[in-house]
PDB file of N, CA and C in Angstrom:
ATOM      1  N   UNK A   1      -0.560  -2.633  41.005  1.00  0.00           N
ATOM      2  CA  UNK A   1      -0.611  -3.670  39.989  1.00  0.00           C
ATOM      3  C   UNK A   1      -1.694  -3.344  38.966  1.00  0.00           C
ATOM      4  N   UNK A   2      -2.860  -2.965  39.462  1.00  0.00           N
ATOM      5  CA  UNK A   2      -3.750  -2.785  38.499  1.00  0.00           C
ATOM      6  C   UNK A   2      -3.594  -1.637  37.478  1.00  0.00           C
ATOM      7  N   UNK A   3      -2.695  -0.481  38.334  1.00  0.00           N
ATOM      8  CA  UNK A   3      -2.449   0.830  37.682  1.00  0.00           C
ATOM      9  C   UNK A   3      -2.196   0.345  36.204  1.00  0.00           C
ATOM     10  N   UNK A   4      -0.515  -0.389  36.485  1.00  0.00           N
ATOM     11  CA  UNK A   4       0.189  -0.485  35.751  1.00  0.00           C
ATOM     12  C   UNK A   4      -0.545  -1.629  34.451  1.00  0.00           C
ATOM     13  N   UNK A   5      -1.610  -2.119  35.196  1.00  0.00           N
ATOM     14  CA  UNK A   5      -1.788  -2.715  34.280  1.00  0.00           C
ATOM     15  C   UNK A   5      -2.823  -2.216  33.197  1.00  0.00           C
ATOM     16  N   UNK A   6      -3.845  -1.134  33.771  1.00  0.00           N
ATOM     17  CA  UNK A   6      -4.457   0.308  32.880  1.00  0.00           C
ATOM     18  C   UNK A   6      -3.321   0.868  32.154  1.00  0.00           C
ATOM     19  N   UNK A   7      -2.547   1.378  32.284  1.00  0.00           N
ATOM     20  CA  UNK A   7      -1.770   1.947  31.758  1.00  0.00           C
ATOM     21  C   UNK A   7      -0.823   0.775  30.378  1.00  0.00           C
ATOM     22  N   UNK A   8      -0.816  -0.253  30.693  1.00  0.00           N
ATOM     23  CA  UNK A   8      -0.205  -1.220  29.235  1.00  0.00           C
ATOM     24  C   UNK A   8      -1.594  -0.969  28.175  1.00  0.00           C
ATOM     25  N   UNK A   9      -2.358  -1.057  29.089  1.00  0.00           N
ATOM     26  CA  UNK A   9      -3.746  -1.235  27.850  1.00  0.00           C
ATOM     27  C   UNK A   9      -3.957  -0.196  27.545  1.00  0.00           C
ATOM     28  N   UNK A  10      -3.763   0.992  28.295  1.00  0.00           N
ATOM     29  CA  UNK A  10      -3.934   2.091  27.495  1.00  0.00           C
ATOM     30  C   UNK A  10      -3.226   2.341  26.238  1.00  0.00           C
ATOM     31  N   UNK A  11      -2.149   1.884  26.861  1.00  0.00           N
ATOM     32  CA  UNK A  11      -0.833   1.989  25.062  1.00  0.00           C
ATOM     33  C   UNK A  11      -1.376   1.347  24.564  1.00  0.00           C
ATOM     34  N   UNK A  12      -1.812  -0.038  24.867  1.00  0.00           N
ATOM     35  CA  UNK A  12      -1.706  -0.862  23.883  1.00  0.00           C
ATOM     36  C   UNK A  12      -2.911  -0.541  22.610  1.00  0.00           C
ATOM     37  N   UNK A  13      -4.451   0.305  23.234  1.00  0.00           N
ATOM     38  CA  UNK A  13      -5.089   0.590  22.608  1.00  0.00           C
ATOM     39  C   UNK A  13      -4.416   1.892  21.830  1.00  0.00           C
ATOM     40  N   UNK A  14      -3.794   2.564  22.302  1.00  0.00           N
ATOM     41  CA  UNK A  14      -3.674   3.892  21.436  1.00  0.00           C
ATOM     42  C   UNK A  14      -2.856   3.671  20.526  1.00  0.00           C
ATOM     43  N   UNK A  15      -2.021   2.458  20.645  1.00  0.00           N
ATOM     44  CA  UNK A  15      -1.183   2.092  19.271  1.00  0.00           C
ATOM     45  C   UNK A  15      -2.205   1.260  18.509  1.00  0.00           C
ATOM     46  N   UNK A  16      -3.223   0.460  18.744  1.00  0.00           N
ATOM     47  CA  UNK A  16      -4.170  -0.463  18.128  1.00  0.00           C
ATOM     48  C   UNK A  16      -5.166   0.960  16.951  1.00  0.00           C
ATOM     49  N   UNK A  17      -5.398   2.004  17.423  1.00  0.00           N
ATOM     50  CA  UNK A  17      -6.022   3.084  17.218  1.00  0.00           C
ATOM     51  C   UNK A  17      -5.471   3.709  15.947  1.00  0.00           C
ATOM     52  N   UNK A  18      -4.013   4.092  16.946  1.00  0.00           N
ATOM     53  CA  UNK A  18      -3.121   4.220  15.243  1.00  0.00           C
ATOM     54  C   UNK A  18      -3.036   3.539  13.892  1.00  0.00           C
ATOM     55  N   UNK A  19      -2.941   1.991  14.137  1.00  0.00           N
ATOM     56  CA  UNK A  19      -2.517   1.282  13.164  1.00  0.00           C
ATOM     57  C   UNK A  19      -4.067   0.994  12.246  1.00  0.00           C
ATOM     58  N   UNK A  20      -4.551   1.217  13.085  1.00  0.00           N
ATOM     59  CA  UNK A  20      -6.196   1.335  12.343  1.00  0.00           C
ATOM     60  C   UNK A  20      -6.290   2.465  11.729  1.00  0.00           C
ATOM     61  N   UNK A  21      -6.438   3.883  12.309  1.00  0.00           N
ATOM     62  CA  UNK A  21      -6.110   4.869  11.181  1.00  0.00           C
ATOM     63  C   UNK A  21      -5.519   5.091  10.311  1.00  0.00           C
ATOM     64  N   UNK A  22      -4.174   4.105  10.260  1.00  0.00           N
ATOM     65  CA  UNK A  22      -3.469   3.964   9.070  1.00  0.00           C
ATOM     66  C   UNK A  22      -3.821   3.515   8.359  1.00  0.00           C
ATOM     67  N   UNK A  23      -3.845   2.293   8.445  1.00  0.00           N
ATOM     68  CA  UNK A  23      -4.564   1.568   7.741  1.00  0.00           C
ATOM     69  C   UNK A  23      -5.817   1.729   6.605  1.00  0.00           C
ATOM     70  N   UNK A  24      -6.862   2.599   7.748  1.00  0.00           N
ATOM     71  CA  UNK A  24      -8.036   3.642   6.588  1.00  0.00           C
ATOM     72  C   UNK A  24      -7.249   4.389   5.717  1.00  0.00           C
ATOM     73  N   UNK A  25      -6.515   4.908   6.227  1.00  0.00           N
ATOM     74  CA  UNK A  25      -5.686   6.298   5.114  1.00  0.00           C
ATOM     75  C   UNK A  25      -5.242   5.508   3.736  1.00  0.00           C
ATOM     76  N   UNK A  26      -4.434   4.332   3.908  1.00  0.00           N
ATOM     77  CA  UNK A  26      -3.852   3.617   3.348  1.00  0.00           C
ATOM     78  C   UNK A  26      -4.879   2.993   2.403  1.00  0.00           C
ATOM     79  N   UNK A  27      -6.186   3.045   2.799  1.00  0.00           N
ATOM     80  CA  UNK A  27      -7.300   2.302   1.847  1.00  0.00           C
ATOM     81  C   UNK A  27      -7.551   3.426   0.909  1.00  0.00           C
ATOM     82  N   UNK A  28      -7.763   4.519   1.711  1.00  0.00           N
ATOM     83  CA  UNK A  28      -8.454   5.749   1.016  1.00  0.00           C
ATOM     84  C   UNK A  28      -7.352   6.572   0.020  1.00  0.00           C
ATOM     85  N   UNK A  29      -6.552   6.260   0.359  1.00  0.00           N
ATOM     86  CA  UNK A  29      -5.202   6.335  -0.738  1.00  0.00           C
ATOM     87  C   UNK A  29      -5.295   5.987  -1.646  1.00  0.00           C
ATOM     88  N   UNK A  30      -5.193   4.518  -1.515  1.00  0.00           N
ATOM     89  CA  UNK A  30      -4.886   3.622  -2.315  1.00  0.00           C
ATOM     90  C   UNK A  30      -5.951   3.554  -3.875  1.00  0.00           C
ATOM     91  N   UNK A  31      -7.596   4.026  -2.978  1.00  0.00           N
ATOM     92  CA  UNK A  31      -8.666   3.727  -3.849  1.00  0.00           C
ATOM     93  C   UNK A  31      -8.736   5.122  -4.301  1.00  0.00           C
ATOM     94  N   UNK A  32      -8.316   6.153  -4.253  1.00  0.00           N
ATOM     95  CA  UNK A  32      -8.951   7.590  -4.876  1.00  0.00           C
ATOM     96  C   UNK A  32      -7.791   8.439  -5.221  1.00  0.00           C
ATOM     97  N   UNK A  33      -6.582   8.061  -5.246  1.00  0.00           N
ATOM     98  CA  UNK A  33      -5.632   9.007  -5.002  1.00  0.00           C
ATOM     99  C   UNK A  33      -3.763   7.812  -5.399  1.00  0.00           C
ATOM    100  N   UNK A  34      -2.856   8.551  -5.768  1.00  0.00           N
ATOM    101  CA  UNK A  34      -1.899   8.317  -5.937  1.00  0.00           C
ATOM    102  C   UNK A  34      -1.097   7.679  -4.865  1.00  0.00           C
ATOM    103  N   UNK A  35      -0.711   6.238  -5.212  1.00  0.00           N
ATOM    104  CA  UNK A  35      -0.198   4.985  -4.092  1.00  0.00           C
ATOM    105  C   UNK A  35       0.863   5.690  -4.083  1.00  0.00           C
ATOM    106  N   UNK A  36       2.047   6.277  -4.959  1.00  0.00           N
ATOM    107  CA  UNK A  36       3.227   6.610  -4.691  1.00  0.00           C
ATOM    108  C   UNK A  36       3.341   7.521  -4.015  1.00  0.00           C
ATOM    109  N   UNK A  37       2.450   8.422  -3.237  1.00  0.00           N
ATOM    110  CA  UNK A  37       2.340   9.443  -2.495  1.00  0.00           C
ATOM    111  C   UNK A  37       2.816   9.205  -0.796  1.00  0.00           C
ATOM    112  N   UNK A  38       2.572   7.417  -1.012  1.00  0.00           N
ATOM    113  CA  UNK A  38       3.294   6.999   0.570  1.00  0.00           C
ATOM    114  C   UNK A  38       4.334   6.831   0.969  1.00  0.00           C
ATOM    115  N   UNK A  39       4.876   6.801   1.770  1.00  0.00           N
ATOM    116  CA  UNK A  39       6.209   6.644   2.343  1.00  0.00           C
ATOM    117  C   UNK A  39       6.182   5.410   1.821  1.00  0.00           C
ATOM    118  N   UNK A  40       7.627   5.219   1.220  1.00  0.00           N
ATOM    119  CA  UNK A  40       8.559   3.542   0.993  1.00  0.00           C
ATOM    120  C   UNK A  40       8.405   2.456   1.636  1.00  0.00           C
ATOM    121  N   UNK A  41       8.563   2.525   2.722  1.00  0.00           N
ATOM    122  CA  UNK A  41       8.279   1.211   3.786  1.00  0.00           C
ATOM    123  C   UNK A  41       6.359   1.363   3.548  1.00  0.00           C
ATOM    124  N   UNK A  42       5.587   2.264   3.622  1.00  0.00           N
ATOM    125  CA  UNK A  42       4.192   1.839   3.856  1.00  0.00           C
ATOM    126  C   UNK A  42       3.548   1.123   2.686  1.00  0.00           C
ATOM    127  N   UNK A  43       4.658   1.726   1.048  1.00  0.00           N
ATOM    128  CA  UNK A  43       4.098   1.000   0.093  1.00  0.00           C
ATOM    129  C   UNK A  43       4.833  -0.314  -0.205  1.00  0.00           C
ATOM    130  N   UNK A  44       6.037  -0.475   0.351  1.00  0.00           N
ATOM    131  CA  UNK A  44       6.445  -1.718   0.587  1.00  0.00           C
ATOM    132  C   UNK A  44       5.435  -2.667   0.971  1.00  0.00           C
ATOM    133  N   UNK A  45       4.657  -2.563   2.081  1.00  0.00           N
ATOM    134  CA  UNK A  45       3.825  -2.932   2.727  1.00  0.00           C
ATOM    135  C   UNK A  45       2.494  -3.407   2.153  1.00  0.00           C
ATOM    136  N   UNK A  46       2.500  -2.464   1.278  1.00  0.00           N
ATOM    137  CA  UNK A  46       0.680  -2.653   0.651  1.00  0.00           C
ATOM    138  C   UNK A  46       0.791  -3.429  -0.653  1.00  0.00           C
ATOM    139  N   UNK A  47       2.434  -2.860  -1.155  1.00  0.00           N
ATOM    140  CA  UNK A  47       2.169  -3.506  -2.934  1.00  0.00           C
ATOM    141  C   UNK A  47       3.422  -4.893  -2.966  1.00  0.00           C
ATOM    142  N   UNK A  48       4.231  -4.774  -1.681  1.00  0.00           N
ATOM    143  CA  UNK A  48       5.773  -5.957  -1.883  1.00  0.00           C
ATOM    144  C   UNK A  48       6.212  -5.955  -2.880  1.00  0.00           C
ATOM    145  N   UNK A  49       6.654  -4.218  -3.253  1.00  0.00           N
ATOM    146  CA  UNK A  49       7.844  -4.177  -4.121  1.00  0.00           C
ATOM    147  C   UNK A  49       8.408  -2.814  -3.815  1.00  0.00           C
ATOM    148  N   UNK A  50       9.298  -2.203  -4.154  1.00  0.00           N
ATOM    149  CA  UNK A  50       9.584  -1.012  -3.758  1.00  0.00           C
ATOM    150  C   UNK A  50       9.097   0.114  -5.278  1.00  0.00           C
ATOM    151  N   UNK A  51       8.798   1.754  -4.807  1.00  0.00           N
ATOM    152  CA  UNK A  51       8.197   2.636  -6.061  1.00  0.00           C
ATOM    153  C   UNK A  51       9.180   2.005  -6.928  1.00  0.00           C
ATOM    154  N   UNK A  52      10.222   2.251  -6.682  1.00  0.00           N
ATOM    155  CA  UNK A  52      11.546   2.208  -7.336  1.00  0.00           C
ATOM    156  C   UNK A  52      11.403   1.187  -8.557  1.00  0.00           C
ATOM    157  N   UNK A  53      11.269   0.205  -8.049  1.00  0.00           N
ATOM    158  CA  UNK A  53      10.828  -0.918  -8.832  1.00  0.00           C
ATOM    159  C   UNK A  53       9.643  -1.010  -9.656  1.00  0.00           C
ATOM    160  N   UNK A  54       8.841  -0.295  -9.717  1.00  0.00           N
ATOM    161  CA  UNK A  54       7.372  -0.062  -9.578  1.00  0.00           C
ATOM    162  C   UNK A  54       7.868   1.212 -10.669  1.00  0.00           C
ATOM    163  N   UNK A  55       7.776   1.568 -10.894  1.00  0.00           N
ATOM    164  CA  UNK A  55       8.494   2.846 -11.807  1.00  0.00           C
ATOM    165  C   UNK A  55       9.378   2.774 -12.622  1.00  0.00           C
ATOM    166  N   UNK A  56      10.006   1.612 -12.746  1.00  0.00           N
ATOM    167  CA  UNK A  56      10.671   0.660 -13.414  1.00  0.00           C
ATOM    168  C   UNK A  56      10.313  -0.345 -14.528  1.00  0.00           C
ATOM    169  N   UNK A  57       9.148  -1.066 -13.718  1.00  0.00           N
ATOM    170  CA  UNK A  57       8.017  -1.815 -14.274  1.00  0.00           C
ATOM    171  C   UNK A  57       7.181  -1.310 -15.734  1.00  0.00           C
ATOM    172  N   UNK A  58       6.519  -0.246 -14.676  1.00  0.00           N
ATOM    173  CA  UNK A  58       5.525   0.556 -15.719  1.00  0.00           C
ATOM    174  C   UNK A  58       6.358   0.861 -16.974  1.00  0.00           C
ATOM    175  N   UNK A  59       7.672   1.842 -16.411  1.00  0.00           N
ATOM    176  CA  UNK A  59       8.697   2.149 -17.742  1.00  0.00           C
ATOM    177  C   UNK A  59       8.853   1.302 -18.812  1.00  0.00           C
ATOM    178  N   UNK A  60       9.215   0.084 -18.348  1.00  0.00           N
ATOM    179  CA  UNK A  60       9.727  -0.690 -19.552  1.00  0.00           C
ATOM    180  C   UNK A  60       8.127  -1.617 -20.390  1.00  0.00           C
ATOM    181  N   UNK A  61       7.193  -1.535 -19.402  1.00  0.00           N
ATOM    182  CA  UNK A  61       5.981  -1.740 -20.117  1.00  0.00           C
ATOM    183  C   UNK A  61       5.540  -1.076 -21.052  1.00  0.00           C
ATOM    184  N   UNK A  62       5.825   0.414 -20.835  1.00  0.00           N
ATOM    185  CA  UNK A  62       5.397   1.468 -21.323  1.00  0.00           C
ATOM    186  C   UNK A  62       6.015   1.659 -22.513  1.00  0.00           C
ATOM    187  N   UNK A  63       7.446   1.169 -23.089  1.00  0.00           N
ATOM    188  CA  UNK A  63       8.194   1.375 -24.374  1.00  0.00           C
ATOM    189  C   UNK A  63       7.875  -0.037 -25.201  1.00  0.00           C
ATOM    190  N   UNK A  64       7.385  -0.874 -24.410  1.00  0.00           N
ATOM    191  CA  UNK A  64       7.285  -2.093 -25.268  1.00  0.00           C
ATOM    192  C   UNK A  64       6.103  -1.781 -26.307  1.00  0.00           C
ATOM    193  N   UNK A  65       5.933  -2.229 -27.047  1.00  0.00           N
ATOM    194  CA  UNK A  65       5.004  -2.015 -28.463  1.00  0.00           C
ATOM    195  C   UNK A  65       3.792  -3.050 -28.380  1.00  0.00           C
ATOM    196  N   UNK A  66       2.443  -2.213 -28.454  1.00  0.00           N
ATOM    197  CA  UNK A  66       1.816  -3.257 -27.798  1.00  0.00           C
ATOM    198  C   UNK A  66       0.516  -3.343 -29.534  1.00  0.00           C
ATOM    199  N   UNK A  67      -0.035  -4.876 -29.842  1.00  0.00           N
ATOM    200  CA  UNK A  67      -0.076  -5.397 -30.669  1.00  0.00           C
ATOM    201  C   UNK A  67      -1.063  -6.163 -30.635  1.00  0.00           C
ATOM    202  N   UNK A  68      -2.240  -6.034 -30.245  1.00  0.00           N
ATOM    203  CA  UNK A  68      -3.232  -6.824 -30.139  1.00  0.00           C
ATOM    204  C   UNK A  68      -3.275  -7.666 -30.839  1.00  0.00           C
ATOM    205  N   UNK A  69      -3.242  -9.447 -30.759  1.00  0.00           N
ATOM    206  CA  UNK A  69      -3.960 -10.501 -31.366  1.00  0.00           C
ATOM    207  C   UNK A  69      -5.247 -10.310 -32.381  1.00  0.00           C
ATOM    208  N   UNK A  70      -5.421 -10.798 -33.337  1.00  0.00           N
ATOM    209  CA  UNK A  70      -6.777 -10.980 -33.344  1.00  0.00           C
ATOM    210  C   UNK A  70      -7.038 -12.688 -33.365  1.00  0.00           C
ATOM    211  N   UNK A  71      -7.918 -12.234 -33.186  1.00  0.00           N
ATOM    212  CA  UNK A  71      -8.589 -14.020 -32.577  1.00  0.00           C
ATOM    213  C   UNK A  71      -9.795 -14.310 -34.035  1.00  0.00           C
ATOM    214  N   UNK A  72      -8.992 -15.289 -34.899  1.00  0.00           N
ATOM    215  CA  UNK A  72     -10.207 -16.153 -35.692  1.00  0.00           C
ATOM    216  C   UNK A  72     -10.832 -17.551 -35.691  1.00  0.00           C
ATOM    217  N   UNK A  73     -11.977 -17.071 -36.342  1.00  0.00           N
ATOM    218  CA  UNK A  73     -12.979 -17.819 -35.289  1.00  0.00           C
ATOM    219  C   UNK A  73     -13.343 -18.908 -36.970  1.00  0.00           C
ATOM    220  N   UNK A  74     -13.353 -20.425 -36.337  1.00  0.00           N
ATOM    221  CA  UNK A  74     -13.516 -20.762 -37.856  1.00  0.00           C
ATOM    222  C   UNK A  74     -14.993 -20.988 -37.812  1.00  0.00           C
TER     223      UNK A  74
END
């Protein structure tokens, strides 16, 4: 009984281990380096949208004509 029960916690930490290293990667990505570089589902995850969409976005931002206000002041 006890074996088995070392042995759940062992998984259970070595998957807890993983998802933590991901997680760092996923920071250190995110902050120094190119988000689209992750797998689909991981940036699903971080940004809740897909590149796809996201590449889409930027595009049509990117052709729109941009026009600063000016602001007068009386």
């Amino acid at each position: 009984m006890a074996l088995a029960y070392l042995a759940w916690e062992q998984i259970f930490l070595e998957e807890r281990v993983l998802i933590v290293g991901r997680r760092l990667e996923r920071r250190i990505l995110r902050d120094g380096q190119n988000p689209f570089e992750l797998p689909n589902d991981e940036f699903m995850g971080a940004f809740r949208l897909s590149q796809q969409l996201v590449i889409n976005i930027i595009d049509a931002l990117r052709t729109q004509e941009y026009s600063p206000k000016k602001i007068h002041v009386m």
